[in-house]
PDB file of N, CA and C in Angstrom:
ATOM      1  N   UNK A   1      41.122   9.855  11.010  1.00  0.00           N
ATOM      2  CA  UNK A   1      39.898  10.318  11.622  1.00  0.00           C
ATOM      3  C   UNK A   1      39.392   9.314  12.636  1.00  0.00           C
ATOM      4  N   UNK A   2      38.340   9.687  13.802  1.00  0.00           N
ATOM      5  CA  UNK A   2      37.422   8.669  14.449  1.00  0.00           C
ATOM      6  C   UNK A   2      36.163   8.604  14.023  1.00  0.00           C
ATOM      7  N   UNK A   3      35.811   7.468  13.999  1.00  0.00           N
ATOM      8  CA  UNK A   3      34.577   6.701  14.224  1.00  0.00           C
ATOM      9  C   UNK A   3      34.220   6.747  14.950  1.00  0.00           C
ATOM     10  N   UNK A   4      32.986   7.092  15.617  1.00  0.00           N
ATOM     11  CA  UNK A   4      32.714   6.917  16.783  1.00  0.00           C
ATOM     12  C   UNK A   4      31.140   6.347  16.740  1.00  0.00           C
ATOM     13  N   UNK A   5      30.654   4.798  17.114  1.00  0.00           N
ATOM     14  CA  UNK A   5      29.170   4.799  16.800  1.00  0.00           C
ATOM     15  C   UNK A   5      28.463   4.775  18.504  1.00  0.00           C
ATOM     16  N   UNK A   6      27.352   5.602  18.025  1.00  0.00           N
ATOM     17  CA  UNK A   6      26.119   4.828  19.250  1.00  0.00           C
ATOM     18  C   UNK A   6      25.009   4.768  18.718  1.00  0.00           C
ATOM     19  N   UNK A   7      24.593   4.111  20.172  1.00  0.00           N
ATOM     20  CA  UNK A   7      22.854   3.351  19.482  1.00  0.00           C
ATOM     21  C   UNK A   7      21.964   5.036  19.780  1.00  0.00           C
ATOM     22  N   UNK A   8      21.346   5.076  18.503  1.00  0.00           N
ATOM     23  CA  UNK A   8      20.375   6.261  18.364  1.00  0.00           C
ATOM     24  C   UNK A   8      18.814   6.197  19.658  1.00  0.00           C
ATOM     25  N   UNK A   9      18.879   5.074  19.486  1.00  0.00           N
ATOM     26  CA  UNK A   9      17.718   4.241  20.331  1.00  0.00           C
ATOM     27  C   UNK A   9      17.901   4.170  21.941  1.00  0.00           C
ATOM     28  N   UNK A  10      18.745   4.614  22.146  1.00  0.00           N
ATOM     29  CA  UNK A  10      18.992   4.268  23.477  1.00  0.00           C
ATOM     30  C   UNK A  10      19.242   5.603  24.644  1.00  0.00           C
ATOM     31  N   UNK A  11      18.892   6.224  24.581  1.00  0.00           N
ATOM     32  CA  UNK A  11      18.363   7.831  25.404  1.00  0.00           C
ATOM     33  C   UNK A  11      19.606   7.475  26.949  1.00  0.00           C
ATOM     34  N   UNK A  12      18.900   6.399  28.037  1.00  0.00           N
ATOM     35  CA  UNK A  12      19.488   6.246  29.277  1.00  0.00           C
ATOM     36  C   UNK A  12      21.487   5.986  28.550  1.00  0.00           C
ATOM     37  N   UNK A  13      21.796   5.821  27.508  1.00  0.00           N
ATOM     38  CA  UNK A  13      23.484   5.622  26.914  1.00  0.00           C
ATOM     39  C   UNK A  13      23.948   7.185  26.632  1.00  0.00           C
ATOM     40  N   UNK A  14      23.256   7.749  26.628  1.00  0.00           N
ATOM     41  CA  UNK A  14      24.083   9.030  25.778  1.00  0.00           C
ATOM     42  C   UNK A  14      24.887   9.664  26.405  1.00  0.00           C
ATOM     43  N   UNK A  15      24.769   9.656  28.021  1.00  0.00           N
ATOM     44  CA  UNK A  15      25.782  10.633  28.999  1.00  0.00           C
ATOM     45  C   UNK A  15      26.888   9.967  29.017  1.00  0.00           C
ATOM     46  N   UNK A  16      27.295   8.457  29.368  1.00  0.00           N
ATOM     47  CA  UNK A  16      28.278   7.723  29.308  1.00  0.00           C
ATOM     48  C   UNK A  16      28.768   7.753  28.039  1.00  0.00           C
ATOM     49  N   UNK A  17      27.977   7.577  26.534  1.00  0.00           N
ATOM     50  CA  UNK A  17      28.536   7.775  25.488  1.00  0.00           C
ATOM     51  C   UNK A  17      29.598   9.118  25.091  1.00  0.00           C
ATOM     52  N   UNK A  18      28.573   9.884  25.607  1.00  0.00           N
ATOM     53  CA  UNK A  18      28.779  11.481  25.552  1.00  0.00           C
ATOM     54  C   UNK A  18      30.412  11.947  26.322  1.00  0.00           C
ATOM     55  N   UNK A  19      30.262  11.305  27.784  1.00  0.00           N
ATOM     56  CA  UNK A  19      31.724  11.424  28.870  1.00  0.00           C
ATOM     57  C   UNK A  19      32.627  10.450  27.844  1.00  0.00           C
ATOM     58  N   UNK A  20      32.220   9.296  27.222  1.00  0.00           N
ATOM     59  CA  UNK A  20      33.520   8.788  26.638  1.00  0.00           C
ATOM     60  C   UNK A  20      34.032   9.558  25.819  1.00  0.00           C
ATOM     61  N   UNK A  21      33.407   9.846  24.398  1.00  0.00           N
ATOM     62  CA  UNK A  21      33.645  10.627  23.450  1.00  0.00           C
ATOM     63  C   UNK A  21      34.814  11.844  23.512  1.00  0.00           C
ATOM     64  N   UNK A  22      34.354  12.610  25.359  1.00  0.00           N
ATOM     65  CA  UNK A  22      35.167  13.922  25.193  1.00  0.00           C
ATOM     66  C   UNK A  22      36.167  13.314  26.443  1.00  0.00           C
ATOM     67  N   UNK A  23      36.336  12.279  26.964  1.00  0.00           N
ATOM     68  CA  UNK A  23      37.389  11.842  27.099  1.00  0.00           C
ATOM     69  C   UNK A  23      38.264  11.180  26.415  1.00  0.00           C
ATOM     70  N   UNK A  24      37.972  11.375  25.020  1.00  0.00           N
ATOM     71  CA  UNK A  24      39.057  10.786  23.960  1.00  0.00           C
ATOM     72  C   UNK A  24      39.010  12.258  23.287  1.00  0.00           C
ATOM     73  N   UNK A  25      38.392  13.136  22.891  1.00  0.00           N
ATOM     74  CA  UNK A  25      38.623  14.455  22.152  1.00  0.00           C
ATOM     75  C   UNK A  25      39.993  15.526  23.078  1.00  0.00           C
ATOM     76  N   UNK A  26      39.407  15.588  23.856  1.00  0.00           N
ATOM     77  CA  UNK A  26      40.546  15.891  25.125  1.00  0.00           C
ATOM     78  C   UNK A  26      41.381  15.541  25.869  1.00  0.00           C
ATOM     79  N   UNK A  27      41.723  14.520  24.927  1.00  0.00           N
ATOM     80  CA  UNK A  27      42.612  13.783  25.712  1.00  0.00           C
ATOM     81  C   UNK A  27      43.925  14.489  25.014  1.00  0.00           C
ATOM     82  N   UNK A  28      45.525  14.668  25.890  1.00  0.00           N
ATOM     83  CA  UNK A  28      46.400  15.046  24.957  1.00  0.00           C
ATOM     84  C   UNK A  28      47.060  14.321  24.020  1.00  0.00           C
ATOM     85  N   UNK A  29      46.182  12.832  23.732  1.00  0.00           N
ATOM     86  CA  UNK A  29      47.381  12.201  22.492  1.00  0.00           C
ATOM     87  C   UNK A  29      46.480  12.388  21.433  1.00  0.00           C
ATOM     88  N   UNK A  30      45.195  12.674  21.426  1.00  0.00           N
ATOM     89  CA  UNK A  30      44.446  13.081  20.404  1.00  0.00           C
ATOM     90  C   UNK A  30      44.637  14.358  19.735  1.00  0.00           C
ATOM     91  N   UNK A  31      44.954  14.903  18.861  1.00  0.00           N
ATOM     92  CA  UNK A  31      45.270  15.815  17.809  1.00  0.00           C
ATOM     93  C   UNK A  31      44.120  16.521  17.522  1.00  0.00           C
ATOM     94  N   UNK A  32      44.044  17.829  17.669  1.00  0.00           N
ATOM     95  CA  UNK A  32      42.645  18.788  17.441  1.00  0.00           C
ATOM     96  C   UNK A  32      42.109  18.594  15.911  1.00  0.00           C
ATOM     97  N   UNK A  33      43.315  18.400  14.970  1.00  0.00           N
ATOM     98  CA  UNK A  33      43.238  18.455  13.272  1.00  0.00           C
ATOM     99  C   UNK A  33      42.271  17.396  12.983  1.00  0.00           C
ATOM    100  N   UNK A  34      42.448  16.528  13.935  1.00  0.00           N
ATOM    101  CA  UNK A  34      41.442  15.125  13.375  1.00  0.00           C
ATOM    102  C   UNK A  34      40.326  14.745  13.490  1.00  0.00           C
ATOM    103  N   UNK A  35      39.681  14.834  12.100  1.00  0.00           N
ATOM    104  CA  UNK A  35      38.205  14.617  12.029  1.00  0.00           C
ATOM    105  C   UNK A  35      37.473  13.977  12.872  1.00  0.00           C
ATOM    106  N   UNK A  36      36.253  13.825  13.173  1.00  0.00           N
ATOM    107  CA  UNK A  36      35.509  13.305  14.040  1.00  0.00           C
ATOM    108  C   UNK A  36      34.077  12.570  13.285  1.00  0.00           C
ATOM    109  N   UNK A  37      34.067  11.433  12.699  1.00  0.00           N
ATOM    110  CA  UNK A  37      32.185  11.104  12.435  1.00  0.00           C
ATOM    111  C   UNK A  37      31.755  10.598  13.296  1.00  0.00           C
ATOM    112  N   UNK A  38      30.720  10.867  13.777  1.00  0.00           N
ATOM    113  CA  UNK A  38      29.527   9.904  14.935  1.00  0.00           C
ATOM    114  C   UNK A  38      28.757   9.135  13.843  1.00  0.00           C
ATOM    115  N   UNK A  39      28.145   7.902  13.971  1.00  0.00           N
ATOM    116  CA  UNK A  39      27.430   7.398  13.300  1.00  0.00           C
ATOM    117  C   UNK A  39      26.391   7.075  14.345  1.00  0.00           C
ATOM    118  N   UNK A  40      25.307   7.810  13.943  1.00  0.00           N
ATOM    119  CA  UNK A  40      23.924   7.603  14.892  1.00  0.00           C
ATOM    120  C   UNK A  40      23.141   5.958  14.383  1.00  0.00           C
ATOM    121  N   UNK A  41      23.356   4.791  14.759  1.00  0.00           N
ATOM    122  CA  UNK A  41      22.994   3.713  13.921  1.00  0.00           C
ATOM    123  C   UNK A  41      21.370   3.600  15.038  1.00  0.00           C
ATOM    124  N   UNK A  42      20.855   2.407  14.195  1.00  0.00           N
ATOM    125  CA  UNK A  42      19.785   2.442  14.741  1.00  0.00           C
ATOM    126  C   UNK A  42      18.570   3.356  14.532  1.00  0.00           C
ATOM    127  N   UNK A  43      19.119   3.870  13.240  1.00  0.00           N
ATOM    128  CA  UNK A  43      17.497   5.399  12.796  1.00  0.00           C
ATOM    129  C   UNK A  43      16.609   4.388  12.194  1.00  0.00           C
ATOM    130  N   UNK A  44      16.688   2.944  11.811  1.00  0.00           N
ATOM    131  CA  UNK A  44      15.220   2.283  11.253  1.00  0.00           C
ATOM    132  C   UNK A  44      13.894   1.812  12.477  1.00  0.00           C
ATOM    133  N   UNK A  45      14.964   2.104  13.886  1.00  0.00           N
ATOM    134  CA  UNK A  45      13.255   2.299  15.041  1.00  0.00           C
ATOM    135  C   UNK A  45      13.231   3.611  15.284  1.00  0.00           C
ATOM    136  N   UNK A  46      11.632   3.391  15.703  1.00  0.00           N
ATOM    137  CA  UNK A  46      10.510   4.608  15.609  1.00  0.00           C
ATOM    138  C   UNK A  46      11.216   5.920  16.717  1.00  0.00           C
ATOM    139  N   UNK A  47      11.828   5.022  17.654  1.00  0.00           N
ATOM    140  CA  UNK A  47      11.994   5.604  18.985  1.00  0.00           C
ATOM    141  C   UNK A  47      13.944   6.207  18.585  1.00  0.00           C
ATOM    142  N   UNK A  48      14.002   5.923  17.812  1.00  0.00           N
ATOM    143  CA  UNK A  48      15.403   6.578  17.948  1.00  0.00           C
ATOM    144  C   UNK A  48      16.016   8.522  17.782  1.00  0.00           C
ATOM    145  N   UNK A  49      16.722   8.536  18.543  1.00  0.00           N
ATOM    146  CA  UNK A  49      17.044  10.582  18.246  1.00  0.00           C
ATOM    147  C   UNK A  49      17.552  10.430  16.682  1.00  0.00           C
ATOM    148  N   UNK A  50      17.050  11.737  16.516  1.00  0.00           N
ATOM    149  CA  UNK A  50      17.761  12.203  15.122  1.00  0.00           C
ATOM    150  C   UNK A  50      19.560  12.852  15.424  1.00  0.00           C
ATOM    151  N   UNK A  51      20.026  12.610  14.045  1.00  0.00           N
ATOM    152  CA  UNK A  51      21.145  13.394  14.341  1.00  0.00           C
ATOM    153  C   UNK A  51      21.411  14.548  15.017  1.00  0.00           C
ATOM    154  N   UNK A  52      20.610  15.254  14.531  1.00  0.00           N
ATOM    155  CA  UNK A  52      20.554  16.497  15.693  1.00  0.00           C
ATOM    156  C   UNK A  52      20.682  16.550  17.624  1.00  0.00           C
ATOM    157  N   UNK A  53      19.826  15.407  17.169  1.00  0.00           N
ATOM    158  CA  UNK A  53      19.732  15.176  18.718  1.00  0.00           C
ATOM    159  C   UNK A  53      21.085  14.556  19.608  1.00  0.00           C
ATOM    160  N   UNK A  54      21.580  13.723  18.732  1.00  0.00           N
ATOM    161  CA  UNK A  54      22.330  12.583  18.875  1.00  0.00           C
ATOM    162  C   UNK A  54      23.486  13.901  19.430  1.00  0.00           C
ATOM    163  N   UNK A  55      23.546  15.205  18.469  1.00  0.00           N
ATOM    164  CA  UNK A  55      24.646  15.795  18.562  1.00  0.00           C
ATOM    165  C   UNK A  55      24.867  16.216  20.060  1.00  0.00           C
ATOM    166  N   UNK A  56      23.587  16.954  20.473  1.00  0.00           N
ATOM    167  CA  UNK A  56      22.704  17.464  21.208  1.00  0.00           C
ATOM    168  C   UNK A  56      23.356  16.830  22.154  1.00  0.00           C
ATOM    169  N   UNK A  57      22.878  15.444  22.639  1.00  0.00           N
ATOM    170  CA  UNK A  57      23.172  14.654  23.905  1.00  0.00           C
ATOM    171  C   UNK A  57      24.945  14.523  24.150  1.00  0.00           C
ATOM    172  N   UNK A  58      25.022  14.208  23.149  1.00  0.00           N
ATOM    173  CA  UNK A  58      26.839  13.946  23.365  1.00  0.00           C
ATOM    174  C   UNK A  58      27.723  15.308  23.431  1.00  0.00           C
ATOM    175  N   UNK A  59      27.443  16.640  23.388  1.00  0.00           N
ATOM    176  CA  UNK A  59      27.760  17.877  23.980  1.00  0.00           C
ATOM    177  C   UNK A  59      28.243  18.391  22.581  1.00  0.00           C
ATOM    178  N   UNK A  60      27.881  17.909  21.663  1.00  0.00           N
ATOM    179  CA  UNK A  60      29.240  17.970  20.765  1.00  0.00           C
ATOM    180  C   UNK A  60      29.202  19.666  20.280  1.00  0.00           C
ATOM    181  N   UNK A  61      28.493  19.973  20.211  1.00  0.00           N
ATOM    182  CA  UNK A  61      28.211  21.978  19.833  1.00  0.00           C
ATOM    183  C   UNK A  61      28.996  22.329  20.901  1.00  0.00           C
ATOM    184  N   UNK A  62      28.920  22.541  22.034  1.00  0.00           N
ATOM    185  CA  UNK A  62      30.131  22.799  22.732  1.00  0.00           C
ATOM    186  C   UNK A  62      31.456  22.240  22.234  1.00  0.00           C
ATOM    187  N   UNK A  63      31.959  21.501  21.394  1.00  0.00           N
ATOM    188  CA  UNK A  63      33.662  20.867  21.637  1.00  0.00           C
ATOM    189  C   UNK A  63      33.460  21.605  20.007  1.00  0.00           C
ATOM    190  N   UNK A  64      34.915  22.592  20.057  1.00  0.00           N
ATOM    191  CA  UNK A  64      35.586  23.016  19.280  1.00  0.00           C
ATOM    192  C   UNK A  64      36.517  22.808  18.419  1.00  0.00           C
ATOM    193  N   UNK A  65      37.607  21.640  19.117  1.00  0.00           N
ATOM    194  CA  UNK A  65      38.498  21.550  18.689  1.00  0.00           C
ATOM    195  C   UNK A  65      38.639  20.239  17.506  1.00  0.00           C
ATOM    196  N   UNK A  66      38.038  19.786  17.200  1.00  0.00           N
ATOM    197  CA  UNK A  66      37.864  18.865  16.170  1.00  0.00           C
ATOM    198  C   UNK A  66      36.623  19.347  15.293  1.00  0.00           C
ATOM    199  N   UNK A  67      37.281  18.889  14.269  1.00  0.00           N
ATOM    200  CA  UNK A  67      35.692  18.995  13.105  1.00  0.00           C
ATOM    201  C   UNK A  67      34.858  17.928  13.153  1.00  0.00           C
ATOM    202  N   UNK A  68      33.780  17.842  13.295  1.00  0.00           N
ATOM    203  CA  UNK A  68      33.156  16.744  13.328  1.00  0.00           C
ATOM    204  C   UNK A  68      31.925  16.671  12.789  1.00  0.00           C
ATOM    205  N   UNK A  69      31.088  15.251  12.402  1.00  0.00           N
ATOM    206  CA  UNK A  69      29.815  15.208  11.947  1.00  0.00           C
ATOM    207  C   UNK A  69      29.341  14.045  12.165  1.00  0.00           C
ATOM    208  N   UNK A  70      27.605  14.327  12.528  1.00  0.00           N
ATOM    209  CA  UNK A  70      26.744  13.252  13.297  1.00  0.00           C
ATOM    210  C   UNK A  70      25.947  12.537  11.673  1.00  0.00           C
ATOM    211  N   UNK A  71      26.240  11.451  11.143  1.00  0.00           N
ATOM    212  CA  UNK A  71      25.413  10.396  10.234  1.00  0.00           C
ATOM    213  C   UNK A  71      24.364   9.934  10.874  1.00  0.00           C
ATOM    214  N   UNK A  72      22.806   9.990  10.425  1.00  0.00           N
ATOM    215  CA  UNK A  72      22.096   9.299  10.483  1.00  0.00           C
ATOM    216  C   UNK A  72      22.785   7.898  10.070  1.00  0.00           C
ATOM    217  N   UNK A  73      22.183   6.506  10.166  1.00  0.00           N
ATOM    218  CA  UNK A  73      22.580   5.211   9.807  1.00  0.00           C
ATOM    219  C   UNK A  73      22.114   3.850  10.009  1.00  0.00           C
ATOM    220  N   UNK A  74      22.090   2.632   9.654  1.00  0.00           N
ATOM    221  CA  UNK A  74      21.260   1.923  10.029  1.00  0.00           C
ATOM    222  C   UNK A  74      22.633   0.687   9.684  1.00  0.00           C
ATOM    223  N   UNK A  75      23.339   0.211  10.469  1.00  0.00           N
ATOM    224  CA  UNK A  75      24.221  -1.020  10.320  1.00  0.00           C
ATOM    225  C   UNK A  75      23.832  -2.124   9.456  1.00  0.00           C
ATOM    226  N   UNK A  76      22.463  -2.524   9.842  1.00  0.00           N
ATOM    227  CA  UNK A  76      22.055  -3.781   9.584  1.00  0.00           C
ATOM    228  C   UNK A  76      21.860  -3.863   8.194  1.00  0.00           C
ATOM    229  N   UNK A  77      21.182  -2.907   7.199  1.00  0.00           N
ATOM    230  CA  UNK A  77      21.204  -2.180   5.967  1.00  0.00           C
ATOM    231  C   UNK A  77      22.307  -1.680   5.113  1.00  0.00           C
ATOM    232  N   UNK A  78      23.147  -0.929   5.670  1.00  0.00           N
ATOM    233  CA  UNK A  78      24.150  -0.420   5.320  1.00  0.00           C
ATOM    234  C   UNK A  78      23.350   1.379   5.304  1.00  0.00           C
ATOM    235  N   UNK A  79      22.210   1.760   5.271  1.00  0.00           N
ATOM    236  CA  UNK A  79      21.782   3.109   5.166  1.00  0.00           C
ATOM    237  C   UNK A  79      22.915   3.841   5.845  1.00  0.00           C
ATOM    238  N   UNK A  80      23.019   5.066   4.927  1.00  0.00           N
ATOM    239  CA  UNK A  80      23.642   5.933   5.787  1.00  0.00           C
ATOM    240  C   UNK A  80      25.257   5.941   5.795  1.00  0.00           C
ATOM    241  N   UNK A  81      26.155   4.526   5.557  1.00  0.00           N
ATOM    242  CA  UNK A  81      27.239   4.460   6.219  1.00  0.00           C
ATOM    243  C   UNK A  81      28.103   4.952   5.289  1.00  0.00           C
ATOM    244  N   UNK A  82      27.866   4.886   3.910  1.00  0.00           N
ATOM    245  CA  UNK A  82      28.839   4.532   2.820  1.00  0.00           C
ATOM    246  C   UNK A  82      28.686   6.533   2.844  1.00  0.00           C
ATOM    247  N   UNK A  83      27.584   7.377   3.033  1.00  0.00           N
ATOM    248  CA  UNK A  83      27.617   8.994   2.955  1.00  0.00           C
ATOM    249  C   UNK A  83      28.564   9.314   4.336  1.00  0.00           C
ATOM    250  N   UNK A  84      28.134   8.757   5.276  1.00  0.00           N
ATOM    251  CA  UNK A  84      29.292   8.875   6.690  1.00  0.00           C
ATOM    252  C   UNK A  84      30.843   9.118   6.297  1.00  0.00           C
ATOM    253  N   UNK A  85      31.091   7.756   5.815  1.00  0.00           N
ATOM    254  CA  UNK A  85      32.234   7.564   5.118  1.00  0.00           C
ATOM    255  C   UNK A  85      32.944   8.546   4.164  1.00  0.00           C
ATOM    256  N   UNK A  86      31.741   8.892   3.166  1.00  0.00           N
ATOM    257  CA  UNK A  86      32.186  10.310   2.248  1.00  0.00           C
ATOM    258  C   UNK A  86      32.569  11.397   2.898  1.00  0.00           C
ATOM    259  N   UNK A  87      31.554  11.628   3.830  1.00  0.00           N
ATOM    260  CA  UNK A  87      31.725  13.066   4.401  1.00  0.00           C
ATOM    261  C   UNK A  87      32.976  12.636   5.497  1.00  0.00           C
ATOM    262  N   UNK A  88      33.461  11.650   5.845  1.00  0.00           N
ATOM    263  CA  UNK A  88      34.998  11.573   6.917  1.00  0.00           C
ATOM    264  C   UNK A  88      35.811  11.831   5.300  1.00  0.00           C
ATOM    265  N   UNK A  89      36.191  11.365   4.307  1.00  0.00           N
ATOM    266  CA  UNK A  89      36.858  11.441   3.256  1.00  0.00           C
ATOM    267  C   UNK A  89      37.182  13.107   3.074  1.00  0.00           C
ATOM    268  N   UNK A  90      36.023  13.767   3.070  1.00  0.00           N
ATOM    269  CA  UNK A  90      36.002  15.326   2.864  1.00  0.00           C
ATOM    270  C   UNK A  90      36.661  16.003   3.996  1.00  0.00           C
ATOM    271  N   UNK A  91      36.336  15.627   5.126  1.00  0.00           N
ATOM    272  CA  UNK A  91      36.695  16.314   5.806  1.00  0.00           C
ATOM    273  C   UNK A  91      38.070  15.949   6.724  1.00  0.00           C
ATOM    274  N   UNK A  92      38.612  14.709   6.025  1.00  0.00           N
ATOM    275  CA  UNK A  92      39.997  14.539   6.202  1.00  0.00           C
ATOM    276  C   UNK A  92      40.632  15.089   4.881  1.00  0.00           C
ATOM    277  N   UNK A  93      40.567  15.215   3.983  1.00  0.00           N
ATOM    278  CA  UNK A  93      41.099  16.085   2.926  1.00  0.00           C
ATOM    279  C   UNK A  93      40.790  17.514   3.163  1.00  0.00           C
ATOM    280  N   UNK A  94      40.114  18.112   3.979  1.00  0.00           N
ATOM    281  CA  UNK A  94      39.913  19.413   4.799  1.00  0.00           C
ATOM    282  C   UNK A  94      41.332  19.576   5.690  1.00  0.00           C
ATOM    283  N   UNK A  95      41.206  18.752   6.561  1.00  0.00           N
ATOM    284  CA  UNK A  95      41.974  19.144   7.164  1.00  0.00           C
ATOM    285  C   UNK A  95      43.435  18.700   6.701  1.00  0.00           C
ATOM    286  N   UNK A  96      43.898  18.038   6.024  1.00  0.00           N
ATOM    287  CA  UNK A  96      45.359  17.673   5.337  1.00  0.00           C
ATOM    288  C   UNK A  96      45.295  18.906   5.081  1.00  0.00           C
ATOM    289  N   UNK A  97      44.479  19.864   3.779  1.00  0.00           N
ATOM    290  CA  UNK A  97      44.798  20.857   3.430  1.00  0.00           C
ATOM    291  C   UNK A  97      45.469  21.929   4.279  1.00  0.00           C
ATOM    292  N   UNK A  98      44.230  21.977   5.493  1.00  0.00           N
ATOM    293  CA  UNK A  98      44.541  23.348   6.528  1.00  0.00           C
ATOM    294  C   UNK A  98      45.537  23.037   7.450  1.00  0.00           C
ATOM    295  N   UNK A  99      46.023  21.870   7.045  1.00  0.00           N
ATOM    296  CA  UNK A  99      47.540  21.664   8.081  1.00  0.00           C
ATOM    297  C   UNK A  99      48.575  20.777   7.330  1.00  0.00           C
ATOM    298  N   UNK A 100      48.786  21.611   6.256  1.00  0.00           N
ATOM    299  CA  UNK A 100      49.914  21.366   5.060  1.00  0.00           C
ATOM    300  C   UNK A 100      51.054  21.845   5.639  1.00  0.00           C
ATOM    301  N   UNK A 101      52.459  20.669   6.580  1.00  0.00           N
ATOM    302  CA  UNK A 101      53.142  21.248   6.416  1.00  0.00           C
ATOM    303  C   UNK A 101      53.316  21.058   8.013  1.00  0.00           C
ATOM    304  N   UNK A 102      52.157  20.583   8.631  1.00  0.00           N
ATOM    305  CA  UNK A 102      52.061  19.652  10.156  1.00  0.00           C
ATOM    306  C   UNK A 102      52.172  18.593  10.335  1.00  0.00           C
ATOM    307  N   UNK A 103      52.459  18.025  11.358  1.00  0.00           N
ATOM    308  CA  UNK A 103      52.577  16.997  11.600  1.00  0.00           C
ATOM    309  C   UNK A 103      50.987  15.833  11.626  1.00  0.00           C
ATOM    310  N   UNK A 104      50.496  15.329  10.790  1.00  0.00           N
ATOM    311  CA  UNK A 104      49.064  15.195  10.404  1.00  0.00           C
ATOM    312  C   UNK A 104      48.594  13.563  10.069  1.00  0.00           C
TER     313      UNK A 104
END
């Protein structure tokens, strides 16, 4: 699966974040089967997007071809990272399942 983190806090990052992201989703050595977590770090300031948002800015409701999911999170704490982590676990055992038998 990818990791992928950005700063929640940081609004003027999200288009460059956003163009990197789906220049690695679309790229052809990247594999559609493979999970995707964003980790939104940075939710302990006031000013930061929610996951939703986070999704929002980085286009990700538009991109189809990967499964993916946006973690609230806070680095400095650990909030957030160790459920991130679970839910990449699930949803790489998702997809092993639905491509039993691929190259994976």
């Amino acid at each position: 699966g990818l990791v992928y983190v950005v700063d929640s806090n940081d609004p003027t990052r999200f288009a460059e974040a956003g163009d990197e992201l789906m220049n690695i989703l679309n790229s052809p050595e990247f594999p559609p089967n493979v999970p995707v977590l964003v980790l939104a770090n940075k939710q302990d300031l006031p000013m930061s997007c929610s996951p939703g948002e986070v999704a929002d800015k980085l286009q990700l409701n538009n991109h189809r071809k990967n499964k993916w999911f946006v973690q609230a999170c806070n680095a400095v704490n650990g909030d957030g990272l160790y459920e991130g982590m679970d839910r990449m676990a699930v949803m790489l055992k998702e997809a092993k399942r639905e491509n039993a038998g691929s190259a994976f």
